[in-house]
C-alpha atoms as a PDB file:
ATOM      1  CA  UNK A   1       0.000   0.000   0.000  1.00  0.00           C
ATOM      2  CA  UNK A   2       1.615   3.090  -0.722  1.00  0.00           C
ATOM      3  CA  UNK A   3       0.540   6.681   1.008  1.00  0.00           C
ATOM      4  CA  UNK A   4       1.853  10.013   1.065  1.00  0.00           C
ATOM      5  CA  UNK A   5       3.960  11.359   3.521  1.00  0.00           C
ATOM      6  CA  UNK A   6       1.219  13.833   4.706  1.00  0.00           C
ATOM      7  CA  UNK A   7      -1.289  11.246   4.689  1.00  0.00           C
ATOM      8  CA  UNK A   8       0.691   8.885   7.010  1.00  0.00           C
ATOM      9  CA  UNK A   9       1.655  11.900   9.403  1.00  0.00           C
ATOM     10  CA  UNK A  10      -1.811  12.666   9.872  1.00  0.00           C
ATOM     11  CA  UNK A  11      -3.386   9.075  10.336  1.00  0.00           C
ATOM     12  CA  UNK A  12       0.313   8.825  13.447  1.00  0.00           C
ATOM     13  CA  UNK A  13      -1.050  11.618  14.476  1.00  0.00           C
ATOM     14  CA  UNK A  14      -4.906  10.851  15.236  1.00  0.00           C
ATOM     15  CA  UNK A  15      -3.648   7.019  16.622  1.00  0.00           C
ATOM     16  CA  UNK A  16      -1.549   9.468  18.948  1.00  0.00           C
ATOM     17  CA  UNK A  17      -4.299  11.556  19.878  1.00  0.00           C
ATOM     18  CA  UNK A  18      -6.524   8.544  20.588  1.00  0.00           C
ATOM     19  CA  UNK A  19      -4.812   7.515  23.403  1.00  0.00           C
ATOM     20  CA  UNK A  20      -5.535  11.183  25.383  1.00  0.00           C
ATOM     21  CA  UNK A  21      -9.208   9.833  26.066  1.00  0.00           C
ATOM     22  CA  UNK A  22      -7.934   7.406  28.419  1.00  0.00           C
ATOM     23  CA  UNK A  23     -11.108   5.111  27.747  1.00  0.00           C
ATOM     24  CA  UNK A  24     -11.630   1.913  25.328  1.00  0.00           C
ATOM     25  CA  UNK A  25     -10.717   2.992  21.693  1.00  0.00           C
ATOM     26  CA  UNK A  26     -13.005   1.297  19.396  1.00  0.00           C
ATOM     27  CA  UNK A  27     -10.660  -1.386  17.129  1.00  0.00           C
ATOM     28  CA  UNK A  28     -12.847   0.578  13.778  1.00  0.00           C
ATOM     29  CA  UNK A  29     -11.972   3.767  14.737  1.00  0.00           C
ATOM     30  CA  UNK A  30      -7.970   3.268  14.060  1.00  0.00           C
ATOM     31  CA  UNK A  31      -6.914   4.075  11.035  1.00  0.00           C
ATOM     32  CA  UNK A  32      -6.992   1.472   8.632  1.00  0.00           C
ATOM     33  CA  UNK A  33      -3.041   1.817   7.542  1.00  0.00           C
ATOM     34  CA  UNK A  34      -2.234   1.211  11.163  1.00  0.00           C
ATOM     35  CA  UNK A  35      -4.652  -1.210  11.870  1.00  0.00           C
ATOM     36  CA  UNK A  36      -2.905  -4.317  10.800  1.00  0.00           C
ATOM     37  CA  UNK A  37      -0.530  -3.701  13.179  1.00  0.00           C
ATOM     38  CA  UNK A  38      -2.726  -3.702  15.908  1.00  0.00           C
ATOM     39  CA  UNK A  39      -4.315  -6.484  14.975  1.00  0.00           C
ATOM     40  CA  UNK A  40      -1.418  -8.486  15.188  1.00  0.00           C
ATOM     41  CA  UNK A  41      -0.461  -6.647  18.367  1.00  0.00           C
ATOM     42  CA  UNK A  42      -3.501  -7.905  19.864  1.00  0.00           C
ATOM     43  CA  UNK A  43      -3.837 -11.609  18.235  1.00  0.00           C
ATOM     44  CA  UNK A  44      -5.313 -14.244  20.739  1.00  0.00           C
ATOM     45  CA  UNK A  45      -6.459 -11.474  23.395  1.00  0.00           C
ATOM     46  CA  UNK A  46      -9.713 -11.484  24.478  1.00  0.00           C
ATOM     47  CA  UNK A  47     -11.567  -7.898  23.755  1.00  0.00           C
ATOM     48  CA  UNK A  48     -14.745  -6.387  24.496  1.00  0.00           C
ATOM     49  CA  UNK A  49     -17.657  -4.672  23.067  1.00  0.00           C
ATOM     50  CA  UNK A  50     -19.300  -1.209  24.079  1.00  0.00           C
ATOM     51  CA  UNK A  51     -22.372   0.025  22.268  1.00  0.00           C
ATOM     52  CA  UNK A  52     -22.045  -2.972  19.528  1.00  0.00           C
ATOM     53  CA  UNK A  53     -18.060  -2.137  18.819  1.00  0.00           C
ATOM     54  CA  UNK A  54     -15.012  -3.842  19.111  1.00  0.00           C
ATOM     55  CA  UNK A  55     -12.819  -2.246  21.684  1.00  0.00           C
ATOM     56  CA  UNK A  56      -9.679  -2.413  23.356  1.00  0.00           C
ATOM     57  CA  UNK A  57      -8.488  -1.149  26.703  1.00  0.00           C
ATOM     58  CA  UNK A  58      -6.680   2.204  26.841  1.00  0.00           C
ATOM     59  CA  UNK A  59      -3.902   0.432  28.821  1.00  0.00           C
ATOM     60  CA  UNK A  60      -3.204  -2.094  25.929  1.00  0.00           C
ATOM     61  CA  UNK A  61      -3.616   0.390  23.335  1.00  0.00           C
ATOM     62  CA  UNK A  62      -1.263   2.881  24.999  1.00  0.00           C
ATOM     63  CA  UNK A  63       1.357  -0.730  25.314  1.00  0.00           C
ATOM     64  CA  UNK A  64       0.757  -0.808  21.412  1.00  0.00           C
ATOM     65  CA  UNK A  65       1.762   2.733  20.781  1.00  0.00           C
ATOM     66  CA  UNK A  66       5.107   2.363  22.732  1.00  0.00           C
ATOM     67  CA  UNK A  67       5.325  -0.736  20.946  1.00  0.00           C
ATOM     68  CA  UNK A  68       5.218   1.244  17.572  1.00  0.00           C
ATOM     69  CA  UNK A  69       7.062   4.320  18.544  1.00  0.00           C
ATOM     70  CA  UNK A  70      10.122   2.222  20.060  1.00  0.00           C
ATOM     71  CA  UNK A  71      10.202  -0.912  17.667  1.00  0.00           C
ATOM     72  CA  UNK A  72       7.884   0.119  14.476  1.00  0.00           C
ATOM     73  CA  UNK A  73       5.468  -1.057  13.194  1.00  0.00           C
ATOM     74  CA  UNK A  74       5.224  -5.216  11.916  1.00  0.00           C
ATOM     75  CA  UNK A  75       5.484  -4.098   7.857  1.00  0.00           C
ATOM     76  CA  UNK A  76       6.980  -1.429   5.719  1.00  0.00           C
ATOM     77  CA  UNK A  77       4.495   1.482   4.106  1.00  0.00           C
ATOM     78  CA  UNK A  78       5.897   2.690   1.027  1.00  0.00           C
ATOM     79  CA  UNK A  79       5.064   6.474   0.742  1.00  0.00           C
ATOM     80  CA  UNK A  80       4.744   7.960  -2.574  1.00  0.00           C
ATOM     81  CA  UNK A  81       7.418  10.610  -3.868  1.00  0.00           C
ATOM     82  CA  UNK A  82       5.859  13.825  -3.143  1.00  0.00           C
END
């Protein structure tokens, strides 16, 4: 999948954000070029469901994002030339 640099700084940026709430983040509202990742972050866990959504606990997520930020993600993006 390839994305633009801008696009990819701004999708970091709200999976950043997400984390401020300090409640469950909904698995559908991660962005989906970031989303994989989780999803393989989270394989075999069990997770939860608030008003008919997928979620996953604030603590986790915020383990994920350190997980990202200090080892990457689990694939390479290719970002366009822009």
């Amino acid at each position: 999948m390839k994305t633009s640099k801008k696009e990819y700084l701004l999708e970091l940026h709200s999976v950043l954000e997400l984390q401020k709430n300090n409640k469950p983040i909904a698995i559908d509202t991660i962005p989906e070029l970031f989303r994989n990742d989780l999803n393989r972050f989270i394989m075999g866990e069990t997770l939860q469901t608030v008003d008919g959504k997928i979620v996953i606990g604030i603590k986790r997520y915020k383990n994920w994002i350190n997980k990202i930020m200090t080892s990457g993600l689990d694939y390479i993006i290719q970002l366009e030339n822009s």
